[in-house]
C-alpha atoms as a PDB file:
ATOM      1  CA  UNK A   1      30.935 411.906  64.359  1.00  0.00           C
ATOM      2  CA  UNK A   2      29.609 414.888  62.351  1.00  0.00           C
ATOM      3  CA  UNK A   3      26.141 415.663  61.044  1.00  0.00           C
ATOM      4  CA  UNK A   4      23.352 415.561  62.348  1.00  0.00           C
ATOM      5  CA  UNK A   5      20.901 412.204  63.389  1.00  0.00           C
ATOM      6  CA  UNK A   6      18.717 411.126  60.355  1.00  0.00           C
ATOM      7  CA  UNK A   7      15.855 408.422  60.709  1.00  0.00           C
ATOM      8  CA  UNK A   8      15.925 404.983  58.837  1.00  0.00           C
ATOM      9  CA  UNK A   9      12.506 406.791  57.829  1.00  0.00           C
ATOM     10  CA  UNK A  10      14.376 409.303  55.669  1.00  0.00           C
ATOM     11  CA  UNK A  11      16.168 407.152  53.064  1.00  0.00           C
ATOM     12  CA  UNK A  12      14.022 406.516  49.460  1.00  0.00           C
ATOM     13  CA  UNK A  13      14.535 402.709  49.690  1.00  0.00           C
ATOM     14  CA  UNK A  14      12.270 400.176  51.077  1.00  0.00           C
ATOM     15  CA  UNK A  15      15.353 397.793  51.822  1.00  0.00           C
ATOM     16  CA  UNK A  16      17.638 399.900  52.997  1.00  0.00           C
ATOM     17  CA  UNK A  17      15.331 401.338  55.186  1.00  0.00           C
ATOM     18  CA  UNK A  18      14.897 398.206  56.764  1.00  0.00           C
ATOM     19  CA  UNK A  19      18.061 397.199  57.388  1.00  0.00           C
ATOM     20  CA  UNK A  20      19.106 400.573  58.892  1.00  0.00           C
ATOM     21  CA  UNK A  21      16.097 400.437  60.823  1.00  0.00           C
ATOM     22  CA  UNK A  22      17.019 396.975  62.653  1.00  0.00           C
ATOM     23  CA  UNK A  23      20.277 398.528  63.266  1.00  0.00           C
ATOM     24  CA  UNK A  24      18.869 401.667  64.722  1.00  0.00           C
ATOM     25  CA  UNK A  25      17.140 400.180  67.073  1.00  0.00           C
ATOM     26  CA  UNK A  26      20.163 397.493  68.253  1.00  0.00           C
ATOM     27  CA  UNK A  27      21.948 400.934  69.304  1.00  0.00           C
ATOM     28  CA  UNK A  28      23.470 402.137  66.000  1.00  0.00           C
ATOM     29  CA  UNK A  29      23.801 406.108  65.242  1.00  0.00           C
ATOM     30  CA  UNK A  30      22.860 406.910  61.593  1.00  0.00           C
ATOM     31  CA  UNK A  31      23.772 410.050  60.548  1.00  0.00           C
ATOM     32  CA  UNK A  32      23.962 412.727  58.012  1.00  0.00           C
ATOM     33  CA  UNK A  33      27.353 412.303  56.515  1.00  0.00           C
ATOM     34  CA  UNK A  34      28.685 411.982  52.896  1.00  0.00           C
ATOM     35  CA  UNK A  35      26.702 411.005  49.652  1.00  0.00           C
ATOM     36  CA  UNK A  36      23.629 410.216  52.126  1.00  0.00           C
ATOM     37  CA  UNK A  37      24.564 408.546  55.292  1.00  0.00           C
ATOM     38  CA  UNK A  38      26.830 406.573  57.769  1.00  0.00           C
ATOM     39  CA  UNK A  39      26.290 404.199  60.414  1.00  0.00           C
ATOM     40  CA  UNK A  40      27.836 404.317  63.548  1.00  0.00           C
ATOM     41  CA  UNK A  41      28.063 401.167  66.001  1.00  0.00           C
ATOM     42  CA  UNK A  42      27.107 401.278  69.579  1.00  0.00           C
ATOM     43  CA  UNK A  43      30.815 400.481  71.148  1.00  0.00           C
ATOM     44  CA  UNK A  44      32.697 403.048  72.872  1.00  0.00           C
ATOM     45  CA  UNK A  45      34.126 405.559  69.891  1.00  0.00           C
ATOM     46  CA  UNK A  46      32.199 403.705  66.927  1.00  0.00           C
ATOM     47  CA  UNK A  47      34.923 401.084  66.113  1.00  0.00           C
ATOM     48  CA  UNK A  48      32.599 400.552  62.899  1.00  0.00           C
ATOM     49  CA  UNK A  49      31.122 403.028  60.523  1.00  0.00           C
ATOM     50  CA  UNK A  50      29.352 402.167  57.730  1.00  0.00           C
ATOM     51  CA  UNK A  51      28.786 404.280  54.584  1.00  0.00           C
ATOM     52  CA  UNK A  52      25.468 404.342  53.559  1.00  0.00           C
ATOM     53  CA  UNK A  53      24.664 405.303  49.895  1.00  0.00           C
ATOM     54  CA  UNK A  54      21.539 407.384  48.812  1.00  0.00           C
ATOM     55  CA  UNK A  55      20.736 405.773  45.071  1.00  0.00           C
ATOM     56  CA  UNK A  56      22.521 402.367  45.355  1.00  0.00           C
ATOM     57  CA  UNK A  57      21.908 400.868  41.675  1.00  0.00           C
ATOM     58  CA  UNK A  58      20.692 397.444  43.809  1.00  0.00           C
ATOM     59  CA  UNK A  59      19.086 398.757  47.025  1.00  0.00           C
ATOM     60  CA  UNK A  60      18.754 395.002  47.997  1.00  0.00           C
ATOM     61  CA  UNK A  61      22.532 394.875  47.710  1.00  0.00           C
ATOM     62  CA  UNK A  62      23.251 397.530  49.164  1.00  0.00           C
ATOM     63  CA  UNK A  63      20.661 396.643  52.045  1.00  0.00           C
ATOM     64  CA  UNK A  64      22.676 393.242  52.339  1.00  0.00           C
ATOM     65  CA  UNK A  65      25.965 395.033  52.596  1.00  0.00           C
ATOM     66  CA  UNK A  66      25.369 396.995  55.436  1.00  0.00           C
ATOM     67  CA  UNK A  67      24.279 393.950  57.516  1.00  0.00           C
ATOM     68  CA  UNK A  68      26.824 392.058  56.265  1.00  0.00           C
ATOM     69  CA  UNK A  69      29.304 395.037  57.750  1.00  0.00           C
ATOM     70  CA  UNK A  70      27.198 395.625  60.903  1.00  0.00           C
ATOM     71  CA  UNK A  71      28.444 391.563  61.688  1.00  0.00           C
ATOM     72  CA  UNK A  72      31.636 393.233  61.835  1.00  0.00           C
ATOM     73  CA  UNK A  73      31.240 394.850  64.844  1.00  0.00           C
ATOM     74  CA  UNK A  74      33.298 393.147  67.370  1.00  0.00           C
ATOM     75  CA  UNK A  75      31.774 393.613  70.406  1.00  0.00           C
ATOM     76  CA  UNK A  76      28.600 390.977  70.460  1.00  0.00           C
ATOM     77  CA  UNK A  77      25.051 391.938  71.509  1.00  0.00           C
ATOM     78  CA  UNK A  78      24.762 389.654  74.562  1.00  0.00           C
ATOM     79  CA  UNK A  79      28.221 391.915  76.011  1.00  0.00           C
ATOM     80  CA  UNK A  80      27.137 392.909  79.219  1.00  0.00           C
ATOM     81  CA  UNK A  81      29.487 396.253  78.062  1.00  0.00           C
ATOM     82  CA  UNK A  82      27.213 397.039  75.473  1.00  0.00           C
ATOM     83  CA  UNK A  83      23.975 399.033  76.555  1.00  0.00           C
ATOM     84  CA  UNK A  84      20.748 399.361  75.070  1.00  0.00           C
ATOM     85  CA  UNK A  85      20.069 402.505  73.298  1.00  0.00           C
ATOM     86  CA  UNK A  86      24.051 402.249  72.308  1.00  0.00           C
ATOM     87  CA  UNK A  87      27.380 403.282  73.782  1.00  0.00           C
ATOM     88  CA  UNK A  88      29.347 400.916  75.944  1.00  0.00           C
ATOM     89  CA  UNK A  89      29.225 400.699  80.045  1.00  0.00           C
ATOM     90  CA  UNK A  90      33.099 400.893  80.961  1.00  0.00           C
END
């Protein structure tokens, strides 16, 4: 992981925002990478990362695709492995 930590805050669009904001708070690093962003899930080494663009043509899209990829992440939130505030207890 480069870059530095951004807030859900930062990004211009209402529904992206909220969608990175859920994942924010379930443990996932968002950070300063590429056009605008990328999401990082909470398992040990960030077996998902999720580009996130600045000026998606249909924020609402783009909002549902990063949720849609977030499912992705294999390890499931009830895993007693997975910590809150991310990373993974080994």
């Amino acid at each position: 992981m480069v870059g530095r930590e951004v807030s859900p805050a930062d990004h211009q669009h209402k529904e992206v925002r909220q969608a990175l904001k859920q994942l924010v708070d379930k443990g996932w690093v968002l950070r300063k990478e590429g056009h605008w962003g990328r999401l990082y899930c909470p398992c040990d080494g960030g077996c998902t990362s999720i580009s996130v663009p600045g000026t998606p043509r249909d924020p609402h899209q783009a909002a549902r695709r990063i949720e849609r990829r977030a499912a992705w992440c294999p390890l499931p939130e009830d895993d007693p492995r997975r910590i809150s505030g991310g990373g993974v207890v080994v």
